[in-house]
PDB file of N, CA and C in Angstrom:
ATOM      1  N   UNK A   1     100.186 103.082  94.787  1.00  0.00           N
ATOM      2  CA  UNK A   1      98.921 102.572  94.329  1.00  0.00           C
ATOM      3  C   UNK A   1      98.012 103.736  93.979  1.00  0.00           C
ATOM      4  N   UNK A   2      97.361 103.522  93.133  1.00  0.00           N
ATOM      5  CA  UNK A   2      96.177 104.547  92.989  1.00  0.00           C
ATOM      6  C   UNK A   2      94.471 104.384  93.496  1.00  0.00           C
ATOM      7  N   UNK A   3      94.281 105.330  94.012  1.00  0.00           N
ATOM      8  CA  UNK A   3      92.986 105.976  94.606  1.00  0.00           C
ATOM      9  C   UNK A   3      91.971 106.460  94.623  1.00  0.00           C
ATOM     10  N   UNK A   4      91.469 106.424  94.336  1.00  0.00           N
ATOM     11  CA  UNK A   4      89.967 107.754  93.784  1.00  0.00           C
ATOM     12  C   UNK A   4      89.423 108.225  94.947  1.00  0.00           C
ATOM     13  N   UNK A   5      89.255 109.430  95.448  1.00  0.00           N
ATOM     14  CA  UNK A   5      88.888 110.038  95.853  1.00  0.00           C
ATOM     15  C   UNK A   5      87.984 111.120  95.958  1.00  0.00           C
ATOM     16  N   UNK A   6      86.629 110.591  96.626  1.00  0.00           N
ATOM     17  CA  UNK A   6      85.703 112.072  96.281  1.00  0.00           C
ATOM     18  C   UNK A   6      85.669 112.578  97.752  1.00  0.00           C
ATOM     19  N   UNK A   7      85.400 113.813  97.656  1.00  0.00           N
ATOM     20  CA  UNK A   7      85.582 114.752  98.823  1.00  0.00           C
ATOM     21  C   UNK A   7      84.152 115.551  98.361  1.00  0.00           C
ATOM     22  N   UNK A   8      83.596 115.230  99.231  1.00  0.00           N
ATOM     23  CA  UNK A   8      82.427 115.825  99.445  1.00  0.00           C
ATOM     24  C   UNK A   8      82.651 117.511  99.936  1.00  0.00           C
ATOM     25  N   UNK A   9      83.165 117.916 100.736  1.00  0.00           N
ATOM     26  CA  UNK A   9      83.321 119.312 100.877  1.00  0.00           C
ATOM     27  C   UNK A   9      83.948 119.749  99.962  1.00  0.00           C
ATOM     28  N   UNK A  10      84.523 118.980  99.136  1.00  0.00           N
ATOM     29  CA  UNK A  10      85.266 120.059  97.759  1.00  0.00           C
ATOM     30  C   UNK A  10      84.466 119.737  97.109  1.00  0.00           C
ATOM     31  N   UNK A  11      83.338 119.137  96.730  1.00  0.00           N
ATOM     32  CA  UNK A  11      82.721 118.429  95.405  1.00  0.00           C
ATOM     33  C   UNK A  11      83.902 118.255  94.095  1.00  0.00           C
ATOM     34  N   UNK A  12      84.913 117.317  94.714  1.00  0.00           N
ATOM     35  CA  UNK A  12      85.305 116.794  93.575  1.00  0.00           C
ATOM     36  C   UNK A  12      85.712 115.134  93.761  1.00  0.00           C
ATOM     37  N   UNK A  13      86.545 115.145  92.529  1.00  0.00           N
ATOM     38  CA  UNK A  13      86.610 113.418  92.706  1.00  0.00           C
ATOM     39  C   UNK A  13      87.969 113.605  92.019  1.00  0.00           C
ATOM     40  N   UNK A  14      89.153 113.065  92.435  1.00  0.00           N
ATOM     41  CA  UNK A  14      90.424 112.648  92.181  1.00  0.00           C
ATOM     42  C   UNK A  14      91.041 111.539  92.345  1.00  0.00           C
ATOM     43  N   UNK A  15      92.001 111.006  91.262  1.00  0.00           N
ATOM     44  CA  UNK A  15      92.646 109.668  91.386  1.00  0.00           C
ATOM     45  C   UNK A  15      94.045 110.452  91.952  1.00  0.00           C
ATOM     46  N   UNK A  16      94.066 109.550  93.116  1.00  0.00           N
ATOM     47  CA  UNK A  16      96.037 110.109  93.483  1.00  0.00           C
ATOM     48  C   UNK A  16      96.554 108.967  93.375  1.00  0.00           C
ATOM     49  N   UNK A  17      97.719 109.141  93.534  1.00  0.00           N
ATOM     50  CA  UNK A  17      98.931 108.121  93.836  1.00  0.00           C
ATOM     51  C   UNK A  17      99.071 108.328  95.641  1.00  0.00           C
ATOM     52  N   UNK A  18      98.767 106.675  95.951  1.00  0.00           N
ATOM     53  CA  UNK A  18      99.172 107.210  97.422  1.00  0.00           C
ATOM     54  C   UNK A  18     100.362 106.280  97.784  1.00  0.00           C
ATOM     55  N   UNK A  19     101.055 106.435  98.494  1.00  0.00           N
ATOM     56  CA  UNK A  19     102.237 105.913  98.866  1.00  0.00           C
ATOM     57  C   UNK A  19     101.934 105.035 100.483  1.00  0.00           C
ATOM     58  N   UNK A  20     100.881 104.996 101.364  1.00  0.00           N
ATOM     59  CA  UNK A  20     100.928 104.678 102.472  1.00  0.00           C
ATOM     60  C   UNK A  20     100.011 103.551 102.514  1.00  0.00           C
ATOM     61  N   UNK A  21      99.725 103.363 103.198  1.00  0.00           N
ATOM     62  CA  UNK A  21      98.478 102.074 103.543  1.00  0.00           C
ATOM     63  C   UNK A  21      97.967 102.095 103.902  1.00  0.00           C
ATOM     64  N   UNK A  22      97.482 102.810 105.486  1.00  0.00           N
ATOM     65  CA  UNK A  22      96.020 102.695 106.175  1.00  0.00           C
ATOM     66  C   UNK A  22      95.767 104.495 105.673  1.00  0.00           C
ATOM     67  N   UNK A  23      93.847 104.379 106.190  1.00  0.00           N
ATOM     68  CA  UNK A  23      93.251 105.405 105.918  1.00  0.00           C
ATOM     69  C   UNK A  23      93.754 106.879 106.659  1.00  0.00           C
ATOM     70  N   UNK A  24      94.874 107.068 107.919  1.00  0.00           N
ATOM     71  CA  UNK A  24      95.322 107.915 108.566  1.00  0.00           C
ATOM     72  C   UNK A  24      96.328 108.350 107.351  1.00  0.00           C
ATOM     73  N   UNK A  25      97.319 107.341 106.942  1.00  0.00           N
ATOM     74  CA  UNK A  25      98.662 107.551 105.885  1.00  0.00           C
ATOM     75  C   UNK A  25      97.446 108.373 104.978  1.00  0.00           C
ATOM     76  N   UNK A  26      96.213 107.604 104.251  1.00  0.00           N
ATOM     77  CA  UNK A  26      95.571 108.886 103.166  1.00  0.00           C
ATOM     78  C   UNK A  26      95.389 110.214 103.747  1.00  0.00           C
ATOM     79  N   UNK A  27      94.931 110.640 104.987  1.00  0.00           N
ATOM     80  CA  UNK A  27      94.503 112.039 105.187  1.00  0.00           C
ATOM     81  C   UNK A  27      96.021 112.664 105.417  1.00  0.00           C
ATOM     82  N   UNK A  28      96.840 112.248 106.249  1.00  0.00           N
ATOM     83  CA  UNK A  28      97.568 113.010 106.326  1.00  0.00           C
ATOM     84  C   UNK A  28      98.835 112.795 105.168  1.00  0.00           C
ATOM     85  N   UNK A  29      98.570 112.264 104.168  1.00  0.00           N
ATOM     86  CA  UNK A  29      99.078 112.760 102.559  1.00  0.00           C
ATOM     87  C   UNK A  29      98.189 113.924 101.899  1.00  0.00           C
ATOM     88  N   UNK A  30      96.581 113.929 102.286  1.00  0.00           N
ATOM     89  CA  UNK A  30      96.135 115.166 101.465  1.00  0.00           C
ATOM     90  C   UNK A  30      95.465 116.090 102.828  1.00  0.00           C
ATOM     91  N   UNK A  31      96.517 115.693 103.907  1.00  0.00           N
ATOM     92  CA  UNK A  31      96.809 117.430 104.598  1.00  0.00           C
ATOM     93  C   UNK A  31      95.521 117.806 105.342  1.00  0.00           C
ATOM     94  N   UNK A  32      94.570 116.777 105.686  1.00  0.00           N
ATOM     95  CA  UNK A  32      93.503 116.681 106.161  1.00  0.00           C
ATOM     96  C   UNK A  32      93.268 116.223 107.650  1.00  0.00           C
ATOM     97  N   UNK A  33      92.919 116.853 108.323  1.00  0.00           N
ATOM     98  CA  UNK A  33      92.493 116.719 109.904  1.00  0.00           C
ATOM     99  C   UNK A  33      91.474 114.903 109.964  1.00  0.00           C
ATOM    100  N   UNK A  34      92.260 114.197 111.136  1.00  0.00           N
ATOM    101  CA  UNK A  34      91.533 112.835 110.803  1.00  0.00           C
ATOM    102  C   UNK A  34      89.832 113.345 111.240  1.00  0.00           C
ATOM    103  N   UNK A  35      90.391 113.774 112.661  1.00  0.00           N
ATOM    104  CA  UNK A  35      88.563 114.281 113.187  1.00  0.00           C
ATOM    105  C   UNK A  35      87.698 114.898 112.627  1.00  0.00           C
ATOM    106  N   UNK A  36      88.140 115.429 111.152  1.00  0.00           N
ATOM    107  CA  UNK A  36      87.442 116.502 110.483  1.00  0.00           C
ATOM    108  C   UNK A  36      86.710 115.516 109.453  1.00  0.00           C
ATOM    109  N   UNK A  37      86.773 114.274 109.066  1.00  0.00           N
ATOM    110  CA  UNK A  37      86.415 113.737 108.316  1.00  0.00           C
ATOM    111  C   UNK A  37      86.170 111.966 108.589  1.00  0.00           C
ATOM    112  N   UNK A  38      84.762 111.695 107.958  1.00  0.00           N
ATOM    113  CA  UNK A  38      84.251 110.416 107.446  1.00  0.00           C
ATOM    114  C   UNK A  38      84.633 109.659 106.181  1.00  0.00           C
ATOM    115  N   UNK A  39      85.881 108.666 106.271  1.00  0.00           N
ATOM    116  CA  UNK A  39      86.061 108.028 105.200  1.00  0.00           C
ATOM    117  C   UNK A  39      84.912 106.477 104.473  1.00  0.00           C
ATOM    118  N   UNK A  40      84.419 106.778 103.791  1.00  0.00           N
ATOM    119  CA  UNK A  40      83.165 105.714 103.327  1.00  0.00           C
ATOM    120  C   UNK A  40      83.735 104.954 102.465  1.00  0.00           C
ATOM    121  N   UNK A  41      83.893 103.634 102.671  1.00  0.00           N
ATOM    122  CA  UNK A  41      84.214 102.789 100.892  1.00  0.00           C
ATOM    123  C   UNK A  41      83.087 101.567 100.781  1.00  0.00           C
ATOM    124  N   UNK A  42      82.959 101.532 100.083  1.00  0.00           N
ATOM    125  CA  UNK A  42      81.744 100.423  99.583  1.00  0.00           C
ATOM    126  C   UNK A  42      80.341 100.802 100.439  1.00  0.00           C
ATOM    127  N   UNK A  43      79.855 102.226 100.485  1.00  0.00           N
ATOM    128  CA  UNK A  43      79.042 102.901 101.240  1.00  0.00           C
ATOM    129  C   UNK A  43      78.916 102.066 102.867  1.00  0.00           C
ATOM    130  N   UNK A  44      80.410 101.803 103.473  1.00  0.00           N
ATOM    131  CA  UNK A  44      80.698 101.277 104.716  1.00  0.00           C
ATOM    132  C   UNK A  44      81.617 102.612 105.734  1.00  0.00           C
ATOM    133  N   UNK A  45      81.314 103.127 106.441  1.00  0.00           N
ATOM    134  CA  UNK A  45      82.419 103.880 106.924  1.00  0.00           C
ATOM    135  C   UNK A  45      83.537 102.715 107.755  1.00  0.00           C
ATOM    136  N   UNK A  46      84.946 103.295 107.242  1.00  0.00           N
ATOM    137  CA  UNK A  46      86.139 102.761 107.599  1.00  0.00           C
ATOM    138  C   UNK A  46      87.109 103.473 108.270  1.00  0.00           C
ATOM    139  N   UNK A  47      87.461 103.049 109.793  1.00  0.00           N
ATOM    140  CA  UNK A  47      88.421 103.470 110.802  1.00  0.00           C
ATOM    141  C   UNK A  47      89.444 103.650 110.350  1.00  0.00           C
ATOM    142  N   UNK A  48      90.373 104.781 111.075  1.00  0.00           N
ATOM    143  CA  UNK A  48      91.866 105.385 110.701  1.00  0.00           C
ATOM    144  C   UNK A  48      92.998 104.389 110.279  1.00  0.00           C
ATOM    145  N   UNK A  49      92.702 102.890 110.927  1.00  0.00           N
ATOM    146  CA  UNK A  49      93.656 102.108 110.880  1.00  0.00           C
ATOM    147  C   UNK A  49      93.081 100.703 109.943  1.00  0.00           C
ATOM    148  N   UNK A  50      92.266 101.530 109.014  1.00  0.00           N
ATOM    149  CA  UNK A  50      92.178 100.357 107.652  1.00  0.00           C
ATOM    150  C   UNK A  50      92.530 100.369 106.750  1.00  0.00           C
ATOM    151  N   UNK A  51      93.512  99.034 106.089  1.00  0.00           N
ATOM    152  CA  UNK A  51      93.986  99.151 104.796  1.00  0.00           C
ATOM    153  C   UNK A  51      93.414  99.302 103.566  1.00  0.00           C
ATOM    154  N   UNK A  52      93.718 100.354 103.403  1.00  0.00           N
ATOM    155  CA  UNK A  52      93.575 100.565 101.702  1.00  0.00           C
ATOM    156  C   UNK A  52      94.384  99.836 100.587  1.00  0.00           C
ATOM    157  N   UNK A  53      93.102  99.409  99.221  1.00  0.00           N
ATOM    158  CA  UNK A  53      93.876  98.739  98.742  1.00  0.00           C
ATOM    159  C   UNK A  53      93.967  99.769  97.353  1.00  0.00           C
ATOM    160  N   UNK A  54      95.180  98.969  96.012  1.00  0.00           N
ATOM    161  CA  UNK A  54      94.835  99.472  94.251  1.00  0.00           C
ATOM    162  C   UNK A  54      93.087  99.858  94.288  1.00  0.00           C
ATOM    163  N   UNK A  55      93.271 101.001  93.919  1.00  0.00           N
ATOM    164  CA  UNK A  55      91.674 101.321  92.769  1.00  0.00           C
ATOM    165  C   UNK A  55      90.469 100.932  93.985  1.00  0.00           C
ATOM    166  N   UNK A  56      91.002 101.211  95.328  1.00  0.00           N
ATOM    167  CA  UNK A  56      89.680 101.338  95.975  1.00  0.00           C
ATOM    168  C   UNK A  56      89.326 103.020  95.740  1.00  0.00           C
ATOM    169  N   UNK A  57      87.818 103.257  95.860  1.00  0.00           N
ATOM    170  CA  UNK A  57      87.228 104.520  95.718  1.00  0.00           C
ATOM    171  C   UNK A  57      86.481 104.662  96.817  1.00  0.00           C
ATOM    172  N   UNK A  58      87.113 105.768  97.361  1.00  0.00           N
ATOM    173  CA  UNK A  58      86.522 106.085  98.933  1.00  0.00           C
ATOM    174  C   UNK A  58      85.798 107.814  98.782  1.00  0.00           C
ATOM    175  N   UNK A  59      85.074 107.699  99.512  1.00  0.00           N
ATOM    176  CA  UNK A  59      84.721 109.011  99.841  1.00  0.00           C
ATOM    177  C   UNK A  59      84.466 109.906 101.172  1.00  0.00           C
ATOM    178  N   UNK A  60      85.110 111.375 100.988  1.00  0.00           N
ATOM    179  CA  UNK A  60      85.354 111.789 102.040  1.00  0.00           C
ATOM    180  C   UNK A  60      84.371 112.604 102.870  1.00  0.00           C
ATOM    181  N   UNK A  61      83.341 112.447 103.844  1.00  0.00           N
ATOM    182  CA  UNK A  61      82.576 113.284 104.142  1.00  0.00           C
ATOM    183  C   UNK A  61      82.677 113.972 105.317  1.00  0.00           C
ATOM    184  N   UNK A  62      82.610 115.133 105.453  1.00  0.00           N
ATOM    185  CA  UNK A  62      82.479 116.220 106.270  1.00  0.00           C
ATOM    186  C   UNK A  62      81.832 115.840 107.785  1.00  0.00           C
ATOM    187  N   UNK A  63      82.668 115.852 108.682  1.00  0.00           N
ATOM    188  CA  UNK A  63      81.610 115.897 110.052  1.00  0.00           C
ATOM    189  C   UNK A  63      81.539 116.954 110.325  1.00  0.00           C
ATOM    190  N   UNK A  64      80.335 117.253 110.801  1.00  0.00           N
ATOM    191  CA  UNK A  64      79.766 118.467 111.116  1.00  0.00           C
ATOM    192  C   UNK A  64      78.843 117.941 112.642  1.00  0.00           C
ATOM    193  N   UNK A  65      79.218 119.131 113.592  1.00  0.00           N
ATOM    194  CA  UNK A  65      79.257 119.103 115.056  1.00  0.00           C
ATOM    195  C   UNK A  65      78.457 120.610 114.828  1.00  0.00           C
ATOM    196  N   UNK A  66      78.011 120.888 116.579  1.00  0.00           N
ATOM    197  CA  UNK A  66      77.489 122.005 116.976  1.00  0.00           C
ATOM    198  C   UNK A  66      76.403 121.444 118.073  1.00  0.00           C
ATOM    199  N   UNK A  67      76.118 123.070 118.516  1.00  0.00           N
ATOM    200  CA  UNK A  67      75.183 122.731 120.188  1.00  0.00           C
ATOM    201  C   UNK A  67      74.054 123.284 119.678  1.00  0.00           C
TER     202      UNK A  67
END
């Protein structure tokens, strides 16, 4: 299925082909730490274990921690 993807720490936006189904199968296809990142779709944030569907457009934002 295809994807769109914006990644806020890269400032870009890409359509992939993803092969998996929930939002964990997307990060760890583009090699991405789950804890390192906020997946948003329909400006909703969505847990590791939600299905993605065709031509949803999600975006990836950066968590950022510190004391």
């Amino acid at each position: 299925m295809n994807i769109i993807v914006a990644n806020e720490r890269e400032k870009t936006v890409t359509e992939i082909i993803f092969s998996g189904v929930t939002v964990a199968d997307l990060l760890q296809q583009l090699h991405l730490n789950l804890e390192a990142f906020l997946v948003v779709r329909n400006r909703e944030v969505i847990t590791e274990d939600e299905a993605l569907h065709e031509d949803d457009t999600l975006e990836l934002l950066s968590v950022i921690s510190g004391g």
